[in-house]
C-alpha atoms as a PDB file:
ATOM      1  CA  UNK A   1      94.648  94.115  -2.214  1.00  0.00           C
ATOM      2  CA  UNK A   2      92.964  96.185  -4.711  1.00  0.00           C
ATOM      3  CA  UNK A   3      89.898  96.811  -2.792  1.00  0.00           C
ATOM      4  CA  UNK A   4      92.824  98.310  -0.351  1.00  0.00           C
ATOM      5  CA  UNK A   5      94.202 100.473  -3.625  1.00  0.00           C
ATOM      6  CA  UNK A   6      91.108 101.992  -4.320  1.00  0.00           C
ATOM      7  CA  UNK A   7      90.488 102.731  -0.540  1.00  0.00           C
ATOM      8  CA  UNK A   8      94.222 104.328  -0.365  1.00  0.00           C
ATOM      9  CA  UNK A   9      94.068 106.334  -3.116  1.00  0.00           C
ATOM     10  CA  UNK A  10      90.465 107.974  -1.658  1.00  0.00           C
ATOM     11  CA  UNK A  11      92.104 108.388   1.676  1.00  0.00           C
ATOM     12  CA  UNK A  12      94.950 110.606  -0.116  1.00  0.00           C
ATOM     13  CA  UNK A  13      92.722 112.151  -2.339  1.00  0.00           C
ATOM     14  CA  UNK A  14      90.564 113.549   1.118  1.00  0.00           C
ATOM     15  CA  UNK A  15      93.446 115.190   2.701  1.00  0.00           C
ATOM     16  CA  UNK A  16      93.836 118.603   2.054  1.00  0.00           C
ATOM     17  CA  UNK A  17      97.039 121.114   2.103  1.00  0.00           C
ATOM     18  CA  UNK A  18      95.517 125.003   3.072  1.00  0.00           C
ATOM     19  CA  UNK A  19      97.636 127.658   2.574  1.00  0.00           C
ATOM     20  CA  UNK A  20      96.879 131.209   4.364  1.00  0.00           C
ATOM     21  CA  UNK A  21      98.098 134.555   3.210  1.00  0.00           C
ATOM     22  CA  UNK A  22     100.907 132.980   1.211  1.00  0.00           C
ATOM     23  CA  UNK A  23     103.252 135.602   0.884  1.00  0.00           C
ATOM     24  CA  UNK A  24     105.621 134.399  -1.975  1.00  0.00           C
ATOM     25  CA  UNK A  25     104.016 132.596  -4.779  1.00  0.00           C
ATOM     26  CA  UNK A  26     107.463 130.163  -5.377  1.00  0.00           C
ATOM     27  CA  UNK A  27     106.712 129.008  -1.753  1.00  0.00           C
ATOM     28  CA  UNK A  28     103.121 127.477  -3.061  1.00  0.00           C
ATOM     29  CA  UNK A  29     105.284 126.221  -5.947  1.00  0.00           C
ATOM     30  CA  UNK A  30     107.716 124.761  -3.220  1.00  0.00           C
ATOM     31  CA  UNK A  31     104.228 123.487  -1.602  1.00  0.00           C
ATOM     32  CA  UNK A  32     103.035 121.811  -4.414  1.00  0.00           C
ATOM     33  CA  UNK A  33     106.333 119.856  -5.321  1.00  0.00           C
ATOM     34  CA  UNK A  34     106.058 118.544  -1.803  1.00  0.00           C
ATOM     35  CA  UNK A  35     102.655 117.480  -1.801  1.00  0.00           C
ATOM     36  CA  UNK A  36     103.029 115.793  -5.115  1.00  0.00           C
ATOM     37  CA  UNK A  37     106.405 113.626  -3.487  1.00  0.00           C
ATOM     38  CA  UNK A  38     104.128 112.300  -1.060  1.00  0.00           C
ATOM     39  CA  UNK A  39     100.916 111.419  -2.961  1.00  0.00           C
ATOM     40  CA  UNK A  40      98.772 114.043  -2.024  1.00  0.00           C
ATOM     41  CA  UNK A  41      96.873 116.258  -4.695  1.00  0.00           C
ATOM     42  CA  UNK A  42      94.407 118.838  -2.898  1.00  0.00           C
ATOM     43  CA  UNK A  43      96.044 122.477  -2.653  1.00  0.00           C
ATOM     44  CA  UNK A  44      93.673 124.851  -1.268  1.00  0.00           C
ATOM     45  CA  UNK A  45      94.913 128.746  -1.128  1.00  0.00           C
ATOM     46  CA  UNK A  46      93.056 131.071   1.140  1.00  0.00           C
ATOM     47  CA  UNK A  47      93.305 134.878   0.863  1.00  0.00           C
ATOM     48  CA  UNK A  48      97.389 134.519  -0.676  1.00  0.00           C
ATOM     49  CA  UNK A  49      99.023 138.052  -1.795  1.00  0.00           C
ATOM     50  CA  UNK A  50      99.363 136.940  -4.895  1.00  0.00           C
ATOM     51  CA  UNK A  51      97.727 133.967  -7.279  1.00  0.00           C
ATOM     52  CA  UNK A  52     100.533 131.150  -8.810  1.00  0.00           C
ATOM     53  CA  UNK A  53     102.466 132.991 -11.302  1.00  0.00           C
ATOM     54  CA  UNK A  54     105.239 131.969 -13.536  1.00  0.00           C
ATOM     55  CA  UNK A  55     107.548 131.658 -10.258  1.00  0.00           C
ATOM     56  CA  UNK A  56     105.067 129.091  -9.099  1.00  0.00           C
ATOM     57  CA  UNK A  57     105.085 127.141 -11.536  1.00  0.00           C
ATOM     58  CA  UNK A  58     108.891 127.340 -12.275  1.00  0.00           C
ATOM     59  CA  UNK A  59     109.697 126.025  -8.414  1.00  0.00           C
ATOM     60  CA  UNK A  60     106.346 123.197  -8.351  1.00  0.00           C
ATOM     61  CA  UNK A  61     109.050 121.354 -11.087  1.00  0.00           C
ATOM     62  CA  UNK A  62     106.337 118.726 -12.863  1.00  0.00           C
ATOM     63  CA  UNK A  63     103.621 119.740  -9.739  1.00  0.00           C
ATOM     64  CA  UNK A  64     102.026 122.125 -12.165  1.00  0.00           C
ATOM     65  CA  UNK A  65      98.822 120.153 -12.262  1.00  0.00           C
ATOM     66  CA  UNK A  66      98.701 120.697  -8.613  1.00  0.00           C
ATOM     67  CA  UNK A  67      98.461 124.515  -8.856  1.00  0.00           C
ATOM     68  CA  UNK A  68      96.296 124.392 -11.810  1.00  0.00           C
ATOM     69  CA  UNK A  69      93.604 122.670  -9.738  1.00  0.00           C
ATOM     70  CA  UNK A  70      94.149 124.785  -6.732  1.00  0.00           C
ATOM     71  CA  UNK A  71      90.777 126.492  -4.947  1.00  0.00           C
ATOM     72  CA  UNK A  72      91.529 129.870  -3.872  1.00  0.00           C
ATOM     73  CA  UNK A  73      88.918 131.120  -0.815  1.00  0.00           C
ATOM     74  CA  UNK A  74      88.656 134.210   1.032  1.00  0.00           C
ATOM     75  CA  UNK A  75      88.412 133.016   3.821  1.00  0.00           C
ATOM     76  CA  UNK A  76      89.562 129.745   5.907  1.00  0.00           C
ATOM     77  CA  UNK A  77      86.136 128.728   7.530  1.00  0.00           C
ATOM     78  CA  UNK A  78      85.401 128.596   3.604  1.00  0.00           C
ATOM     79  CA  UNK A  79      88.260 126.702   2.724  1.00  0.00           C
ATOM     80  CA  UNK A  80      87.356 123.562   5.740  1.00  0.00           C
ATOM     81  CA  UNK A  81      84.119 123.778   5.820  1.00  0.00           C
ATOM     82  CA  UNK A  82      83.024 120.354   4.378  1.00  0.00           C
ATOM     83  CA  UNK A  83      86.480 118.843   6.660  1.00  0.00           C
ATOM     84  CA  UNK A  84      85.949 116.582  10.013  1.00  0.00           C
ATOM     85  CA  UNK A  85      89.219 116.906  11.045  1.00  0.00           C
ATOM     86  CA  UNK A  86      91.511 120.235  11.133  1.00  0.00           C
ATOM     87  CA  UNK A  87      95.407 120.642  11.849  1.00  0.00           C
ATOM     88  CA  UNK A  88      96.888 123.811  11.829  1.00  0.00           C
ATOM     89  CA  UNK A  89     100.324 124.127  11.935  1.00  0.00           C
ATOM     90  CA  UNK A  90     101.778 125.993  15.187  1.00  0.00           C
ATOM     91  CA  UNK A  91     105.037 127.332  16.519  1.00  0.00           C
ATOM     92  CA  UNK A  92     104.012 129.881  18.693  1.00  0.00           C
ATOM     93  CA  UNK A  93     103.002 129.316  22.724  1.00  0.00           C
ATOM     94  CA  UNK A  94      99.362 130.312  22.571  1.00  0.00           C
ATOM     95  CA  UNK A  95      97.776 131.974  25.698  1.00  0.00           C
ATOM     96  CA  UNK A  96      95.004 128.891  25.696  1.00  0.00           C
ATOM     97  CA  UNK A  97      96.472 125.330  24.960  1.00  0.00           C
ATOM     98  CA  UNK A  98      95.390 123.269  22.423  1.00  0.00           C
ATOM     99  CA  UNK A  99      95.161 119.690  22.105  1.00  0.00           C
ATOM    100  CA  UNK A 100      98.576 118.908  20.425  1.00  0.00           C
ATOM    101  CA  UNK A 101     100.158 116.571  17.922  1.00  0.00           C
ATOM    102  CA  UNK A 102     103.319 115.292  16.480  1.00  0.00           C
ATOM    103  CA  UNK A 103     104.237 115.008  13.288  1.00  0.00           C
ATOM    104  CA  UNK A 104     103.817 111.326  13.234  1.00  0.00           C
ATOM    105  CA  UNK A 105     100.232 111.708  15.247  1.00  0.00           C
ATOM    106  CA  UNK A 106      99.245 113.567  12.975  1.00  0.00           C
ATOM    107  CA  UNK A 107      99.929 111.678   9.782  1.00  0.00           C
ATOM    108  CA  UNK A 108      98.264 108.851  11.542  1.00  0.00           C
ATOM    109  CA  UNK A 109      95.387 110.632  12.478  1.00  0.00           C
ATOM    110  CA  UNK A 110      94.813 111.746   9.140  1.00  0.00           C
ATOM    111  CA  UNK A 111      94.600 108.923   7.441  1.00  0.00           C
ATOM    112  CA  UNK A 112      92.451 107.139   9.651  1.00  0.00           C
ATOM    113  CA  UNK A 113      89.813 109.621   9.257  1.00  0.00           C
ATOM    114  CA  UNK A 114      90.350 110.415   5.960  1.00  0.00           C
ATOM    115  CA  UNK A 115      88.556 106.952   5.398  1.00  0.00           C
ATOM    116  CA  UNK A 116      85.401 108.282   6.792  1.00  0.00           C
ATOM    117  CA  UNK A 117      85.945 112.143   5.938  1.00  0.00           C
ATOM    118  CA  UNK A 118      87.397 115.123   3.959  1.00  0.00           C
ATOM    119  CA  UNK A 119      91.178 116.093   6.232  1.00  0.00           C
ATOM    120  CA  UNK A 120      92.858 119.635   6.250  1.00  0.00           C
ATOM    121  CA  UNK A 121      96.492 120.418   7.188  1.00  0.00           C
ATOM    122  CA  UNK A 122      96.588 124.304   7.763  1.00  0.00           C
ATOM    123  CA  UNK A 123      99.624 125.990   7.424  1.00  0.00           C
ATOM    124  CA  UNK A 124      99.782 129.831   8.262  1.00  0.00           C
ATOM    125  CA  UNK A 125     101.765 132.863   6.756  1.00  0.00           C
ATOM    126  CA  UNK A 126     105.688 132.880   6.357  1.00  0.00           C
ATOM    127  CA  UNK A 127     105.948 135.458   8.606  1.00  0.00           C
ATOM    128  CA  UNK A 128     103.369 134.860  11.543  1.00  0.00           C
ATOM    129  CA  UNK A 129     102.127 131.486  10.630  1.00  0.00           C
ATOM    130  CA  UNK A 130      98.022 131.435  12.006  1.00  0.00           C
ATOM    131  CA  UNK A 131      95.786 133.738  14.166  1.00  0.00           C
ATOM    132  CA  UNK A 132      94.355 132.636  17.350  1.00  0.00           C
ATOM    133  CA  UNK A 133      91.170 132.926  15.477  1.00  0.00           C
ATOM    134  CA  UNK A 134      92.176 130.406  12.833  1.00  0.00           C
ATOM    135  CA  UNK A 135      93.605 128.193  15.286  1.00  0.00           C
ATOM    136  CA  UNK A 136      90.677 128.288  16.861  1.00  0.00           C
ATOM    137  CA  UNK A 137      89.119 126.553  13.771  1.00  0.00           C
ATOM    138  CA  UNK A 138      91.343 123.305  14.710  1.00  0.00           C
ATOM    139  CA  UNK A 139      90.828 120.395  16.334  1.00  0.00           C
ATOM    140  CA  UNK A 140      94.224 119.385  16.540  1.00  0.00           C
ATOM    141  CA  UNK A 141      97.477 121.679  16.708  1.00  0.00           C
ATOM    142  CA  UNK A 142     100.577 119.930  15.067  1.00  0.00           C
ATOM    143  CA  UNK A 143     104.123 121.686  16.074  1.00  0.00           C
ATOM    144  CA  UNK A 144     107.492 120.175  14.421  1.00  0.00           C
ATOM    145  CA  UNK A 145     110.188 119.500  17.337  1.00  0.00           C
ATOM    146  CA  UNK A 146     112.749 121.017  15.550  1.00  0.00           C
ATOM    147  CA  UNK A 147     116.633 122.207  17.146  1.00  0.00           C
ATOM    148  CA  UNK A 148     115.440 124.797  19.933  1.00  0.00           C
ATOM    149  CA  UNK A 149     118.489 126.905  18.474  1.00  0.00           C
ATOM    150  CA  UNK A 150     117.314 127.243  15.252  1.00  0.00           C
ATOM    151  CA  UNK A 151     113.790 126.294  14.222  1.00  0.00           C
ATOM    152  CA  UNK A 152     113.929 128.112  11.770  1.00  0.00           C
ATOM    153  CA  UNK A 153     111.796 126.332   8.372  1.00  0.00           C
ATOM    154  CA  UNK A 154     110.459 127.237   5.515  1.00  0.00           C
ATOM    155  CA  UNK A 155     106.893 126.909   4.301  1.00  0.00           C
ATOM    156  CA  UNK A 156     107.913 124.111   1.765  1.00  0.00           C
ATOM    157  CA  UNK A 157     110.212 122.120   4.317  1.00  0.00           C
ATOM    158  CA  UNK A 158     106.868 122.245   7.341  1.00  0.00           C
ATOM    159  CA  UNK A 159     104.685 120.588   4.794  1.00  0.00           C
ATOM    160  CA  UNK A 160     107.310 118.099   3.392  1.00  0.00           C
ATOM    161  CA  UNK A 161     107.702 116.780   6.882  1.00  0.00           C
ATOM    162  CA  UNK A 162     103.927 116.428   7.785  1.00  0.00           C
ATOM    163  CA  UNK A 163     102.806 115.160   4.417  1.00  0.00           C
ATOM    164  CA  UNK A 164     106.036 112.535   4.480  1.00  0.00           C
ATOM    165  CA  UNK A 165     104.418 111.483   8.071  1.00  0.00           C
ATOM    166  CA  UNK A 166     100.870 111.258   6.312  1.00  0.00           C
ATOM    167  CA  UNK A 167     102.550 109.514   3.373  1.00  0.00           C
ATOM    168  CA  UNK A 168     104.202 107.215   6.008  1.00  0.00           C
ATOM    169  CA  UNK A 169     101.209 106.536   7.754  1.00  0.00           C
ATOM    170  CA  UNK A 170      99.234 105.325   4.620  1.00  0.00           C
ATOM    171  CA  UNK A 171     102.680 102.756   3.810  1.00  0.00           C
ATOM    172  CA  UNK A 172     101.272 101.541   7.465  1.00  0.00           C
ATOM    173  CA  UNK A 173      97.867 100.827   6.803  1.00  0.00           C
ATOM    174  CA  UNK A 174      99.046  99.882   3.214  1.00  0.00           C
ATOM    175  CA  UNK A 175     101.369  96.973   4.722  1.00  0.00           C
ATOM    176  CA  UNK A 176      98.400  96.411   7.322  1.00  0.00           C
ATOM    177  CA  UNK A 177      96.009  95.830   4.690  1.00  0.00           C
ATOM    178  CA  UNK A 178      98.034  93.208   3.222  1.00  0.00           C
ATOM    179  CA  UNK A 179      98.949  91.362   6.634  1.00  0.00           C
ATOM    180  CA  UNK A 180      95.326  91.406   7.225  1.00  0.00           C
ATOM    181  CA  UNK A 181      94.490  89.642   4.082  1.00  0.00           C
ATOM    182  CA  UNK A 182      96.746  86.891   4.421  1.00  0.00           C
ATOM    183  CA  UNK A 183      95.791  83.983   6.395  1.00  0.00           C
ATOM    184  CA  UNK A 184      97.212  83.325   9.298  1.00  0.00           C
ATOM    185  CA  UNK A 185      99.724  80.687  10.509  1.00  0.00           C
ATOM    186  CA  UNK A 186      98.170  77.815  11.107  1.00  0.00           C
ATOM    187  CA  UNK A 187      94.849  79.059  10.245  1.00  0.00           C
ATOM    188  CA  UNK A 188      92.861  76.810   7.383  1.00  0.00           C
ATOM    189  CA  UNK A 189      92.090  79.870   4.961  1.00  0.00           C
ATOM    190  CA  UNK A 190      88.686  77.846   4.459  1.00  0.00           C
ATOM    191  CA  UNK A 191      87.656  77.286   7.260  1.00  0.00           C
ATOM    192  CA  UNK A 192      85.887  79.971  10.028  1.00  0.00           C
ATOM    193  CA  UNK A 193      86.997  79.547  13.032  1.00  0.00           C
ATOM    194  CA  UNK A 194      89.613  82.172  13.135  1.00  0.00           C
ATOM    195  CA  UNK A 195      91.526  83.783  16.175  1.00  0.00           C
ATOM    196  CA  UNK A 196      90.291  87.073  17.971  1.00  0.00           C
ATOM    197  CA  UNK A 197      92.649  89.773  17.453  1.00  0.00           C
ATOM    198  CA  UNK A 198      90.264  91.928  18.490  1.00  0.00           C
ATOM    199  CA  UNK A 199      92.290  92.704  21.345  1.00  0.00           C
ATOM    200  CA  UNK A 200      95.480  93.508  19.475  1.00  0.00           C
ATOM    201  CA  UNK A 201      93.655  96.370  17.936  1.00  0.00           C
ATOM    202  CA  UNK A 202      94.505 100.059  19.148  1.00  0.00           C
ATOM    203  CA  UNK A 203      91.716 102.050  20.377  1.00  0.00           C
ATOM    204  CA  UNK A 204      92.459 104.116  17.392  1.00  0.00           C
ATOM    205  CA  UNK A 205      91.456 101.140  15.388  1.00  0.00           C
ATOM    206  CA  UNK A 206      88.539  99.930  17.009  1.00  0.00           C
ATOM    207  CA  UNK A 207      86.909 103.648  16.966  1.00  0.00           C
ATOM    208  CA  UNK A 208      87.694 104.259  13.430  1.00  0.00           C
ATOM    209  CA  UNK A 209      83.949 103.969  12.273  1.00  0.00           C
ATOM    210  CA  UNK A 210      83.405 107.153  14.502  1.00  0.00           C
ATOM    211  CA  UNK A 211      81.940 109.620  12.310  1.00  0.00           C
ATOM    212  CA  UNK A 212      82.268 113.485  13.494  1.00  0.00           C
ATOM    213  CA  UNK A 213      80.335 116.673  12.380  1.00  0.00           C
ATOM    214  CA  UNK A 214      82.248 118.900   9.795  1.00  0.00           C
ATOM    215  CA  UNK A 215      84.073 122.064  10.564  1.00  0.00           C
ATOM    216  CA  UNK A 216      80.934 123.880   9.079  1.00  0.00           C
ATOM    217  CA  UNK A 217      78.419 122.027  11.653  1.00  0.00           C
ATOM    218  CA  UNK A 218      80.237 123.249  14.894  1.00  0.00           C
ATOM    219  CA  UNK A 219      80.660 126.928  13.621  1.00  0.00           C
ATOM    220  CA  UNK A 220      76.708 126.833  13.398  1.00  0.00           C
ATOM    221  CA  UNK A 221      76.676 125.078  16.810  1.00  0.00           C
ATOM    222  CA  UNK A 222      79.114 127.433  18.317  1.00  0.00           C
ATOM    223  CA  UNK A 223      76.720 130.596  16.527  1.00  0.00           C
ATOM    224  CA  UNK A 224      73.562 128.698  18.288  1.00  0.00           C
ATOM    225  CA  UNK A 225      75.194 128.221  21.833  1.00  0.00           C
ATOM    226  CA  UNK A 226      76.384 132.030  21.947  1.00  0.00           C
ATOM    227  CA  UNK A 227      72.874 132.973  20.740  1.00  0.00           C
ATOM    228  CA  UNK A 228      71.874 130.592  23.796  1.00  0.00           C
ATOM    229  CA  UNK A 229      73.650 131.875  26.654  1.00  0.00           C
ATOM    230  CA  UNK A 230      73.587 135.489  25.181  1.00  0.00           C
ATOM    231  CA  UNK A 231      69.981 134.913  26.328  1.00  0.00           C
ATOM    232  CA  UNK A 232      70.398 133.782  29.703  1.00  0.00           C
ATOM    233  CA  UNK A 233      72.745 136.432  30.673  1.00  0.00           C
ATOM    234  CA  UNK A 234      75.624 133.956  30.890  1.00  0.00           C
ATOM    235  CA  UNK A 235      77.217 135.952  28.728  1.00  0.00           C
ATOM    236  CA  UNK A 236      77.265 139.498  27.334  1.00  0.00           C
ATOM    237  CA  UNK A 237      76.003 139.801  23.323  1.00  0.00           C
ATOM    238  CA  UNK A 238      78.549 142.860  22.539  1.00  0.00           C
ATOM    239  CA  UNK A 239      81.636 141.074  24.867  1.00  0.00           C
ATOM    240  CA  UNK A 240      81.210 137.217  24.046  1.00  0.00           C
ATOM    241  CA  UNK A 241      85.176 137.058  24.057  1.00  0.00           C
ATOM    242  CA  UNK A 242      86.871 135.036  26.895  1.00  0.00           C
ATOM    243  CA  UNK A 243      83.910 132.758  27.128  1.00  0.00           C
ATOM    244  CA  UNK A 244      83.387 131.920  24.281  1.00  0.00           C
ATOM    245  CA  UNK A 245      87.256 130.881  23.217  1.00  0.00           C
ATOM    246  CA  UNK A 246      86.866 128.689  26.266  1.00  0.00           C
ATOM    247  CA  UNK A 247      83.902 126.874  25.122  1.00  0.00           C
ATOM    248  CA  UNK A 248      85.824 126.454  22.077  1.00  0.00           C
ATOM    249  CA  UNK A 249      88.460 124.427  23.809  1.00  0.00           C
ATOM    250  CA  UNK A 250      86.342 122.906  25.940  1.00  0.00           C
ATOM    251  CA  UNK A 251      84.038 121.246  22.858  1.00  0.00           C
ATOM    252  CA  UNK A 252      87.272 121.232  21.001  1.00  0.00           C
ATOM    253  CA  UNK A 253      89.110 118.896  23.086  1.00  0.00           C
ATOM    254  CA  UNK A 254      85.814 116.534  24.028  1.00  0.00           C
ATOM    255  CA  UNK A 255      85.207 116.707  20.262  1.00  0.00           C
ATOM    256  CA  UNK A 256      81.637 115.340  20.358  1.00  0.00           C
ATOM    257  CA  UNK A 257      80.555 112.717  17.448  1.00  0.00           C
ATOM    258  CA  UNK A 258      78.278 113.289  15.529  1.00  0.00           C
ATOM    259  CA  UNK A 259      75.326 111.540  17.208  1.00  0.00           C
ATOM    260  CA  UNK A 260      76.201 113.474  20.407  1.00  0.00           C
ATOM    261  CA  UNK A 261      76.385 117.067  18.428  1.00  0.00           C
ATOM    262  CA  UNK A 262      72.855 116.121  17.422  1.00  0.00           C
ATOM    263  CA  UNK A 263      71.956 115.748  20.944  1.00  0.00           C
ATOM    264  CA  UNK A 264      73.987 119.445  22.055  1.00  0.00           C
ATOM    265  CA  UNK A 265      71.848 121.038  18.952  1.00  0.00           C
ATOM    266  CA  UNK A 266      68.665 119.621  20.087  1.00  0.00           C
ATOM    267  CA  UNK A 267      69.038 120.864  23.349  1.00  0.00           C
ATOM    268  CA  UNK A 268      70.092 124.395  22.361  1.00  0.00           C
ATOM    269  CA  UNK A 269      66.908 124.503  20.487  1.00  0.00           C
ATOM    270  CA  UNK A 270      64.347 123.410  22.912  1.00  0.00           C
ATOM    271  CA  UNK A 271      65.597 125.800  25.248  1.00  0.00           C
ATOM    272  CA  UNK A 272      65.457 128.785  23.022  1.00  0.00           C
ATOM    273  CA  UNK A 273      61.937 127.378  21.930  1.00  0.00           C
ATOM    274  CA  UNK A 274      60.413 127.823  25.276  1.00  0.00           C
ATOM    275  CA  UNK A 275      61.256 131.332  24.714  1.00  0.00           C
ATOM    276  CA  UNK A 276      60.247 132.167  21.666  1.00  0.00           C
ATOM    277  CA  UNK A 277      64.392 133.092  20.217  1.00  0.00           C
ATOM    278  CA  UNK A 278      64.693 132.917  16.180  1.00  0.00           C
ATOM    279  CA  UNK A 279      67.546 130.539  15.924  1.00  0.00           C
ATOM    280  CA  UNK A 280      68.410 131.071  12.383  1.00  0.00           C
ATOM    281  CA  UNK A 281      71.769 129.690  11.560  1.00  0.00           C
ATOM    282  CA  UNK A 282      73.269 128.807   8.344  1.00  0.00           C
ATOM    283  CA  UNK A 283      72.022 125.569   6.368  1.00  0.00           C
ATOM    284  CA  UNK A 284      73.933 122.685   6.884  1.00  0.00           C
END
């Protein structure tokens, strides 16, 4: 069990909580107490109004170290750039769906690949939560089923819930762990002819060695496939728009591994290389 420990504690430590354009610093405060109930320690704060101030600290309530060890970014391409797997927190109807999670998906989700990869939970402004544009820089939208007639919650209370479903999730794998490491009934613990339970395994759990390019990687794709079909005339360099937030999806909701980006990059660039196209794009 304390190989399975060590392995929890890194899959807690990978998960991030963004913040964007925190209005109120007591709210991070709030955040941070919240985070800290659950086990989770990364507080990233992109563009807020207003850096933790006494108010912050006052309403985090023994969090503090939390805020003290918060990253601040301008931006929130900065802030999950290094992340394979991106939830942003939704409540609006979007004019393009998303693929969508629940609360408890989402925990789940998180801590699988938090195993394998850095995890961001994205929660927008108190007022207007996220752009399209930052939703856009997703995977995954999460949206709390809250009553219809009032769903009305606070910054603090939207990432209590999700990070008690992360926190929730890990318990899972925790008890898991232990199950796993017991021998079964009936089952000489010496000897090695043990029973396939393959087959009792989710997909989920099966796939969970998948390893997926960061958030970074398929910005620079996305840059080298509009450079791409900006070049064939598919689409117009000053009105890239419509398309482009389609191909988003699209790639979005296949959400190639790794291997398979490789493969999309490769071909990008040997058809721009028959013609001669710089394809500079930031270094990975």
């Amino acid at each position: 069990m304390t190989a399975f420990f060590s392995m929890g504690f890194v899959m807690l430590e990978q998960i991030k909580v963004v913040l964007v354009g925190t209005t109120h610093t007591g709210n991070i405060g709030s955040v941070a107490r919240a985070m800290k109930t659950m086990g989770l320690s990364q507080l990233c704060l992109v563009a807020p109004k207003t850096a933790p101030d006494g108010q912050a600290y006052a309403l985090a309530a023994g969090a503090s170290e939390i805020l003290a060890a918060a990253k601040t970014y301008d931006h929130l391409a900065e802030a999950v750039a290094d992340c394979a797997l991106v939830v942003g927190s939704s409540a609006r109807s979007r004019t393009l769906s998303w693929p969508m999670l629940s609360p408890r998906e989402c925990g789940t989700k998180a801590i699988l690949e938090a195993a394998k990869a850095p995890v961001a939970l994205v929660f927008g402004r108190e007022s207007s939560g996220l752009s399209n544009e930052e939703l856009q820089l997703c995977q995954y939208h999460v949206c709390i089923d809250a009553n219809p007639e009032y769903s009305s919650l606070n910054l603090a209370m939207a990432v209590q819930i999700i990070c008690y479903e992360v926190r929730m999730a890990y318990l899972a794998a925790e008890q898991q762990a232990a199950v796993d490491a017991a021998p079964a009934d009936g089952v000489d613990s010496q000897s090695t002819d043990f029973p396939d339970t393959d087959s009792q395994k989710s997909d989920s759990q099966k796939n969970d060695a998948t390893c997926y390019p960061t958030s970074a990687q398929m910005e620079n794709f996305y840059q080298h496939l509009e450079t791409a079909l900006t070049h064939t005339g598919f689409i117009i360099k000053q009105h890239p728009g419509v398309v482009m937030t389609k191909l988003k999806r699209l790639f979005t909701r296949a959400r190639p591994e790794e291997a398979e980006y490789n493969i999309l990059r490769g071909i990008l660039t040997s058809m721009l290389r028959l013609e001669k196209v710089d394809q500079s794009t930031p270094k990975e």
